[in-house]
N, C-alpha and C. Protein backbone atom coordinates (compact mmCIF):
# COMPACT_ATOMS: atom_id res chain seq x y z
N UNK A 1 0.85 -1.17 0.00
CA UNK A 1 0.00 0.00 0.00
C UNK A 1 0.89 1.24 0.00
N UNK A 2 0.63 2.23 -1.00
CA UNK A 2 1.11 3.54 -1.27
C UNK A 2 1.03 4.69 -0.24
N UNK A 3 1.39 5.72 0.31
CA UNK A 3 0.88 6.59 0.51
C UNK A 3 1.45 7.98 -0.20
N UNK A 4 0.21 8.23 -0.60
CA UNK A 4 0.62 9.68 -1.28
C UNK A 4 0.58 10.58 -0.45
N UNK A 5 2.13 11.39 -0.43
CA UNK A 5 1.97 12.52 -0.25
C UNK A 5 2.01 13.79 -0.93
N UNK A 6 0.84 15.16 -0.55
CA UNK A 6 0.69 15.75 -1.32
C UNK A 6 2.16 17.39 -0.45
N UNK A 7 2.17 18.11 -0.92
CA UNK A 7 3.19 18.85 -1.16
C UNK A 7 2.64 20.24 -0.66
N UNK A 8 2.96 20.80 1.24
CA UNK A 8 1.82 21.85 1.32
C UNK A 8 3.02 22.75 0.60
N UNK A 9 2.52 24.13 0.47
CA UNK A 9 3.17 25.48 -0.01
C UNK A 9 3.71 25.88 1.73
N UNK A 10 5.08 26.75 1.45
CA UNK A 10 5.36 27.18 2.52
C UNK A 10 4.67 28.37 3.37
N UNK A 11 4.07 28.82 2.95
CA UNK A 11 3.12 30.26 2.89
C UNK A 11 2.14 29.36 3.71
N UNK A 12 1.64 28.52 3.68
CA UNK A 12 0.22 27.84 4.68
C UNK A 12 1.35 27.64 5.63
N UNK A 13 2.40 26.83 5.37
CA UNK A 13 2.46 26.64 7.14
C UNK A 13 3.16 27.78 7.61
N UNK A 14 4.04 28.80 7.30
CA UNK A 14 4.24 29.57 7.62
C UNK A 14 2.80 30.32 8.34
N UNK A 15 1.50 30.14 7.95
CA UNK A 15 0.39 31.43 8.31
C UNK A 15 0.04 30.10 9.71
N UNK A 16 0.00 29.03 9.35
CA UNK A 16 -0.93 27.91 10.46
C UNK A 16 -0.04 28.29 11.48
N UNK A 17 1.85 28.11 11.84
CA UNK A 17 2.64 28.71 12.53
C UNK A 17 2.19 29.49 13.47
N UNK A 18 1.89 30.91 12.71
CA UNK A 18 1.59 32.43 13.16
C UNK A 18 0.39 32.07 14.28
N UNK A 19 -0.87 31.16 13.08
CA UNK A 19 -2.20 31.44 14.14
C UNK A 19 -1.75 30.27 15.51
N UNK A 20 -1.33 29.47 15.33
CA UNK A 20 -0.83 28.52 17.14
C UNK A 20 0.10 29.39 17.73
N UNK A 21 0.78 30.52 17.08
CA UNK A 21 1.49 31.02 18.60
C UNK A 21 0.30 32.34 18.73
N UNK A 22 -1.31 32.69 17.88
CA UNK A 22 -1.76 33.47 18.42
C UNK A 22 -2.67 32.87 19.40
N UNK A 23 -3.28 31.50 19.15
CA UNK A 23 -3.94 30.80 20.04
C UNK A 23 -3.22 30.84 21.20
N UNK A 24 -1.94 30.20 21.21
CA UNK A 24 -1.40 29.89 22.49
C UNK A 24 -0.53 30.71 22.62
N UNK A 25 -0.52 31.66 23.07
CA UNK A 25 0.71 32.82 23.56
C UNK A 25 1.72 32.13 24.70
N UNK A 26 2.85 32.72 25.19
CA UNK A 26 3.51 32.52 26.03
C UNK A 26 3.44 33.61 26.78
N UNK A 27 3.76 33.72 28.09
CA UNK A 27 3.73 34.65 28.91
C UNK A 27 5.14 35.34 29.07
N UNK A 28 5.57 36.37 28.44
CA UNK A 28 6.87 37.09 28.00
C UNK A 28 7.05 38.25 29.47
N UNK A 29 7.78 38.20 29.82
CA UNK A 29 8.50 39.20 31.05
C UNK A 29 9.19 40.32 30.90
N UNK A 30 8.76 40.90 29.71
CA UNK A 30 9.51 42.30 29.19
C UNK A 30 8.45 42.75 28.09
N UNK A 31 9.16 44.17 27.67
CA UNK A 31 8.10 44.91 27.25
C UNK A 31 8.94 45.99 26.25
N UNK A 32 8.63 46.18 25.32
CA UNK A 32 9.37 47.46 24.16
C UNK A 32 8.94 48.78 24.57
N UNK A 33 8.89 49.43 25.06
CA UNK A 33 9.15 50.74 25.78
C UNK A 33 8.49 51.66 24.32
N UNK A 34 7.35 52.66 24.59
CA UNK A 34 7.44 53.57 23.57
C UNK A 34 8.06 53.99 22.47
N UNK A 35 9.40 54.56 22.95
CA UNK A 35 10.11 55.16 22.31
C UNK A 35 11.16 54.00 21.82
N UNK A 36 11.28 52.84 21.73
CA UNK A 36 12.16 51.72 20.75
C UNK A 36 10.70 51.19 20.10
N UNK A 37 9.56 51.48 20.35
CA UNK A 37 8.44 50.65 19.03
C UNK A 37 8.01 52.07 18.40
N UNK A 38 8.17 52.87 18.62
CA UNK A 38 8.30 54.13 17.53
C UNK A 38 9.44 54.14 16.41
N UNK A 39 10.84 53.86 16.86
CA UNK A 39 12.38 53.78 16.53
C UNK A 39 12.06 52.62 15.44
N UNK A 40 11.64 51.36 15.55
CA UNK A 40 11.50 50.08 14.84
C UNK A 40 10.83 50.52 13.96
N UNK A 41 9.18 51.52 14.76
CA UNK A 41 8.04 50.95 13.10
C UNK A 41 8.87 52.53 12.27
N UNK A 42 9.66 53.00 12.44
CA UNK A 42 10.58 54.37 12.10
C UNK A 42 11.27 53.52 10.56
N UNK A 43 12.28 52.35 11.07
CA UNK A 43 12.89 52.22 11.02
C UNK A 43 12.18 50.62 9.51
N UNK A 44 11.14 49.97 9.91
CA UNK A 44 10.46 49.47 8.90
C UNK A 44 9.75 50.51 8.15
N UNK A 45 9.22 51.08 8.33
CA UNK A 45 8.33 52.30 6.93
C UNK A 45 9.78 52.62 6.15
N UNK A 46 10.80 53.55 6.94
CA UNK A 46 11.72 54.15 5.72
C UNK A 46 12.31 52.59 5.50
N UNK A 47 12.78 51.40 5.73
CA UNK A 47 13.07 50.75 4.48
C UNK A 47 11.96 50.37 3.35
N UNK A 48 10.92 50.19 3.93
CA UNK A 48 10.10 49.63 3.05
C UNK A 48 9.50 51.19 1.83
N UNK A 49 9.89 52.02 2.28
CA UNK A 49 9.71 52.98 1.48
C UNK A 49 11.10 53.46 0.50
N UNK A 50 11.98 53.23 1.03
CA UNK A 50 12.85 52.97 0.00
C UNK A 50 13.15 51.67 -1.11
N UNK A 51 12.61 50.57 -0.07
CA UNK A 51 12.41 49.65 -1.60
C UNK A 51 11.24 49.92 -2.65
N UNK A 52 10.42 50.48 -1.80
CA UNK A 52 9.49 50.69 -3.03
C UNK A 52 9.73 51.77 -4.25
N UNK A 53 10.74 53.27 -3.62
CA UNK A 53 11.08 54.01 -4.32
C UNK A 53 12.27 53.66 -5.77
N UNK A 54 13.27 52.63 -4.42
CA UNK A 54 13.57 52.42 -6.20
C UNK A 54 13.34 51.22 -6.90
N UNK A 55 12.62 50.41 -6.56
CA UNK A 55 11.84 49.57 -7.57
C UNK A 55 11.34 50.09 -8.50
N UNK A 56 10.72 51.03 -8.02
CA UNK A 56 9.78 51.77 -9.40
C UNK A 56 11.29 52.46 -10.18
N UNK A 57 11.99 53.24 -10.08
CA UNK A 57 13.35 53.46 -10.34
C UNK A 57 13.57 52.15 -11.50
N UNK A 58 14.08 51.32 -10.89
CA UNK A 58 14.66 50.18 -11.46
C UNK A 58 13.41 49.77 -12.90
N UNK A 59 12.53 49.87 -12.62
CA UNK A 59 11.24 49.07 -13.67
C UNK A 59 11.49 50.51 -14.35
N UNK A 60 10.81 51.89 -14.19
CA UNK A 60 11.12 53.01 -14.65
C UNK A 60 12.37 52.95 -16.07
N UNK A 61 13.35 52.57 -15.82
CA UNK A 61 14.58 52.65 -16.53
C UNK A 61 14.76 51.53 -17.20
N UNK A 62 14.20 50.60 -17.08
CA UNK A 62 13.91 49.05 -17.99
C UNK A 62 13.34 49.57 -18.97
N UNK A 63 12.10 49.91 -18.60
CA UNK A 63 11.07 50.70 -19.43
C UNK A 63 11.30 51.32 -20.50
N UNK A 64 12.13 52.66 -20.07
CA UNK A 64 12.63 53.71 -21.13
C UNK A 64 13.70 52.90 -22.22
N UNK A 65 14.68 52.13 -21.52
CA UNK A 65 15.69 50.89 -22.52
C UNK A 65 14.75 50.76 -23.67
N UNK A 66 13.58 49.85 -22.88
CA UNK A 66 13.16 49.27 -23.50
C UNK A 66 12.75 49.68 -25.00
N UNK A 67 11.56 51.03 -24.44
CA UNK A 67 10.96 51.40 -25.55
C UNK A 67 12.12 52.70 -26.47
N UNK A 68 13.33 52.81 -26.29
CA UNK A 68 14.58 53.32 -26.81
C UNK A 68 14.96 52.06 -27.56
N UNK A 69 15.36 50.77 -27.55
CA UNK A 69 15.49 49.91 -28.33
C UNK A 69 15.16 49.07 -29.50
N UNK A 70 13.51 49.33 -28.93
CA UNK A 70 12.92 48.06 -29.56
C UNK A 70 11.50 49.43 -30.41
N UNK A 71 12.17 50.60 -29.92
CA UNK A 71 10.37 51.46 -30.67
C UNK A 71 10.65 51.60 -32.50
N UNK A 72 9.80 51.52 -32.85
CA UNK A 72 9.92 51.43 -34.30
C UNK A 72 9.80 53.62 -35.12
N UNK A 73 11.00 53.93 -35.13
CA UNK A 73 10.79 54.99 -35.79
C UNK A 73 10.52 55.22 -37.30
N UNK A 74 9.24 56.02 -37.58
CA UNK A 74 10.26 56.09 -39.37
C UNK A 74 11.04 57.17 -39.64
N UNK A 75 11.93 56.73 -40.49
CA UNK A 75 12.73 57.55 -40.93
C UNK A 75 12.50 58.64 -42.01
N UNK A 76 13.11 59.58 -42.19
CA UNK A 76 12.41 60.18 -43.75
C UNK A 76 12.97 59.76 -44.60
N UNK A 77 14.17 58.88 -44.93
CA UNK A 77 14.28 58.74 -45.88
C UNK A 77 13.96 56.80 -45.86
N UNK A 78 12.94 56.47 -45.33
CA UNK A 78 12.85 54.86 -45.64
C UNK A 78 11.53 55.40 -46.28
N UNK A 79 11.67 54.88 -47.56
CA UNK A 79 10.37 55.23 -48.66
C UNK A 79 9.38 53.64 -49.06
N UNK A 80 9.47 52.25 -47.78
CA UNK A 80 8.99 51.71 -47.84
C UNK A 80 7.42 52.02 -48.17
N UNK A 81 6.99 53.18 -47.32
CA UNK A 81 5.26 53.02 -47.71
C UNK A 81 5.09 54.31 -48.15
């Protein structure tokens, strides 16, 4: 007798993970102080706002390549049509 196994994605157990440590918490003996969870979410926005700035940057300049390479000009003197 076979058993198949099927193949989860890491993204489910990564989320099933998350929800058992929200079911079952642990009881933690310290605490982030105001002013270091201001400093952190400070400190996640400007990176995440700089990856987003130059992503668009990066796609932006693909872009322009792109349509600089591959755009079809006519010329005045191509007397095809």
């Amino acid at each position: 007798m076979t058993i198949m196994t099927k193949k989860v994605p890491l993204w489910s157990l990564i989320l099933a993970g998350l929800f058992f440590l929200l079911i079952f918490p642990k009881k933690v003996y310290a605490y982030i102080d105001p002013g270091t969870g201001s400093f952190l979410f400070q400190i996640i926005a400007a990176t995440l706002l700089t990856l987003l700035i130059s992503a668009r940057k990066v796609v932006s300049f693909f872009h322009t390549l792109y349509q600089k390479l591959f755009s079809r000009r006519k010329n005045s003197n191509d007397k095809s049509s």
